[in-house]
C-alpha atoms as a PDB file:
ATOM      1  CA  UNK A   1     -29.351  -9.472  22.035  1.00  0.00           C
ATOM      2  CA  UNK A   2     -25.998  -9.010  21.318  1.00  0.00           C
ATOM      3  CA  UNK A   3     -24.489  -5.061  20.177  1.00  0.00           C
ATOM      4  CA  UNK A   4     -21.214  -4.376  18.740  1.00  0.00           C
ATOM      5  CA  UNK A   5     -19.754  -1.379  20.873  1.00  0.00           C
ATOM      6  CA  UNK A   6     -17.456   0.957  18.659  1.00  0.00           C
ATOM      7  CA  UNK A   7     -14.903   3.671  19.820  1.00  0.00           C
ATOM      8  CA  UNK A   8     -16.847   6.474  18.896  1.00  0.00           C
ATOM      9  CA  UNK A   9     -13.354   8.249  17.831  1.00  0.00           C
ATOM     10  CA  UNK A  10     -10.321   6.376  16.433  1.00  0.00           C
ATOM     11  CA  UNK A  11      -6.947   8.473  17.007  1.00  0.00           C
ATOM     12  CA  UNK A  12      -4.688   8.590  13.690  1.00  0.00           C
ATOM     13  CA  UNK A  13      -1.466   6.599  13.981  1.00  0.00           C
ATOM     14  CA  UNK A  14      -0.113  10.159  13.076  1.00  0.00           C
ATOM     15  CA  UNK A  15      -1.426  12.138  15.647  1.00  0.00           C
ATOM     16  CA  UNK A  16      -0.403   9.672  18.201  1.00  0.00           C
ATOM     17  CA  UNK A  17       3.656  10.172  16.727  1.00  0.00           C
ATOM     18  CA  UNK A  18       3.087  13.554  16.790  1.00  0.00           C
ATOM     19  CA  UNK A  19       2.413  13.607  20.566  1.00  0.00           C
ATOM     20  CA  UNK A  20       4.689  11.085  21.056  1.00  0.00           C
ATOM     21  CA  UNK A  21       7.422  12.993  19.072  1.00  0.00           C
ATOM     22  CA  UNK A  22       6.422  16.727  20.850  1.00  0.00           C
ATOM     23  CA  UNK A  23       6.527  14.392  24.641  1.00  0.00           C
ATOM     24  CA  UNK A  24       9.962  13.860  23.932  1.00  0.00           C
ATOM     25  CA  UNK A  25      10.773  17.379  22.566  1.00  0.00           C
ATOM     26  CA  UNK A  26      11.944  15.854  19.289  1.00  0.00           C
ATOM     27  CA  UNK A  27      10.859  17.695  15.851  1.00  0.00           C
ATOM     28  CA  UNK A  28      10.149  15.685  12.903  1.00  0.00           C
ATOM     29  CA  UNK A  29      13.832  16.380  11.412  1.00  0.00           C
ATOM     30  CA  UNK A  30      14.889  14.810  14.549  1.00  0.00           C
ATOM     31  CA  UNK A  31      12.917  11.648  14.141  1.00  0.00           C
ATOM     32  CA  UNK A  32      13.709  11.499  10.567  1.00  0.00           C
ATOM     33  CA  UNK A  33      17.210  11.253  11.566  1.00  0.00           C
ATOM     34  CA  UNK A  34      17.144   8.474  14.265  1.00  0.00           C
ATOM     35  CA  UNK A  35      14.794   6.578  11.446  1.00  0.00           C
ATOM     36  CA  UNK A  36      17.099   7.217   8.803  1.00  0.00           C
ATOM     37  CA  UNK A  37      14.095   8.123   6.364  1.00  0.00           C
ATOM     38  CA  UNK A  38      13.314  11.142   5.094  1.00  0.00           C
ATOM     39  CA  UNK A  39      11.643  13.654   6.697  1.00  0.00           C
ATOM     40  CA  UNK A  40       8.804  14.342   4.586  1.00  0.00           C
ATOM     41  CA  UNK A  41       8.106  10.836   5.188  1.00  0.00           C
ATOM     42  CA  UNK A  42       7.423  11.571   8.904  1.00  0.00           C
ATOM     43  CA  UNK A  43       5.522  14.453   7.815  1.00  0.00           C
ATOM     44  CA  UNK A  44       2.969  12.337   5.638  1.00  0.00           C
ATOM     45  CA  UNK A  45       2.574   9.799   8.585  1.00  0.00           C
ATOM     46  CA  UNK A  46       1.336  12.712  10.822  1.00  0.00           C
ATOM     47  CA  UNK A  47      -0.630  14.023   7.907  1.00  0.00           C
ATOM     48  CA  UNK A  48      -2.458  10.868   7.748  1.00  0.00           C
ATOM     49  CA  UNK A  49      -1.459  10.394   3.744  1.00  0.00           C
ATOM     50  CA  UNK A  50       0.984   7.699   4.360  1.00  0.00           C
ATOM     51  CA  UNK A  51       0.458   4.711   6.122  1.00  0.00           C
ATOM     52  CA  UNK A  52       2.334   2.993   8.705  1.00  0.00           C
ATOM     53  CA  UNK A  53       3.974  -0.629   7.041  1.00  0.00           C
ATOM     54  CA  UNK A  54       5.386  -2.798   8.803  1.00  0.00           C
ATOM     55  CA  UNK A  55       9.470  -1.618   8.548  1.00  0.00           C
ATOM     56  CA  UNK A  56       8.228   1.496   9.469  1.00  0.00           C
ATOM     57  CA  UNK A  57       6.206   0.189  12.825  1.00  0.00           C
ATOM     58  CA  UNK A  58       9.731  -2.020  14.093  1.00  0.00           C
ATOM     59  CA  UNK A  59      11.921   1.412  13.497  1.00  0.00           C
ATOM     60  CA  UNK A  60       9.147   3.528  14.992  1.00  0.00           C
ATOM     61  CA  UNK A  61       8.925   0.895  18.644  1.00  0.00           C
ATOM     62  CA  UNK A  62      12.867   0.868  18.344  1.00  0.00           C
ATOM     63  CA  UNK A  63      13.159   4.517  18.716  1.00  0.00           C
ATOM     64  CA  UNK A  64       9.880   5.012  20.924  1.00  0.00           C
ATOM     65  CA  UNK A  65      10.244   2.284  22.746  1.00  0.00           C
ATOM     66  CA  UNK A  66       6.885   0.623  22.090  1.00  0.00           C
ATOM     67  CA  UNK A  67       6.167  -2.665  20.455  1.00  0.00           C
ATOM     68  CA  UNK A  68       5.625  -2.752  16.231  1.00  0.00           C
ATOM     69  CA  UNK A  69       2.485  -4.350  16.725  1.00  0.00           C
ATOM     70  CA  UNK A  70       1.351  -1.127  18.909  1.00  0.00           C
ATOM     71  CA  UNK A  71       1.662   1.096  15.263  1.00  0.00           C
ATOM     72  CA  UNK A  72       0.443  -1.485  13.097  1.00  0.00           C
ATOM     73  CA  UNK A  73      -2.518  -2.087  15.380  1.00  0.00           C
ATOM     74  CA  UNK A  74      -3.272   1.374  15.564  1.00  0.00           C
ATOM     75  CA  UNK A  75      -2.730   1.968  11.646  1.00  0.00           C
ATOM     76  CA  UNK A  76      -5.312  -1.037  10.913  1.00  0.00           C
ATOM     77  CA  UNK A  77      -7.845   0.310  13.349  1.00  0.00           C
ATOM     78  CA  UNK A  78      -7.862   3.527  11.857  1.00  0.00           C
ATOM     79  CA  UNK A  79      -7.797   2.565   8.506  1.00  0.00           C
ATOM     80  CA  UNK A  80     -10.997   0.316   9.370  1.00  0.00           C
ATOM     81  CA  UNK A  81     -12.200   2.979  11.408  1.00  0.00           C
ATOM     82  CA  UNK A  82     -12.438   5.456   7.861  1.00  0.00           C
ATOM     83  CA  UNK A  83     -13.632   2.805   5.526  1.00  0.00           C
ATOM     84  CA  UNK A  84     -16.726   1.548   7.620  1.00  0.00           C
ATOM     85  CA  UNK A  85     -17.642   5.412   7.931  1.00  0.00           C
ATOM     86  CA  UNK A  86     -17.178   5.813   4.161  1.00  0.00           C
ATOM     87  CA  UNK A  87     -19.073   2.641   3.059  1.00  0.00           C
ATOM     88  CA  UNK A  88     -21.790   4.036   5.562  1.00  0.00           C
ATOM     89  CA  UNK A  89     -22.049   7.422   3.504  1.00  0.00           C
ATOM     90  CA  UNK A  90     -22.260   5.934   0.088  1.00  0.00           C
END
């Protein structure tokens, strides 16, 4: 008998930068900055209506000092996280 174990939460890759950003007392202007993007980008990242692509996860570890793989794996788990629980509702 084998059962699949599942987080029963998955963190968004946004609210994870937005701890990560309040930690360091950055705001999101600040982080927009060191990124060079803009900062309503930021702002849709932590609003969960963007997703995290690759360029974005190697200038997010550069200025966090995590890996790009930590963002990417997050963003993927999440993202798999909300389509299993929508395929499960329709």
């Amino acid at each position: 008998m084998s059962q699949k174990l599942v987080p029963a939460r998955v963190p968004s890759p946004g609210r994870i930068l937005s701890r990560e950003i309040e930690a360091r007392g950055w705001t999101q202007k600040e982080l927009a900055e060191i990124l060079g993007r803009p900062v309503q980008t930021i702002n849709e990242i932590i609003r969960g209506s963007k997703q995290i692509t690759p360029e974005t996860a190697i200038e997010l570890s550069q200025a966090l000092g995590t890996t790009p793989e930590f963002w990417t794996n997050l963003e993927a788990k999440y993202r798999l996280r909300i389509a299993g629980k929508e395929k499960r509702t329709t």
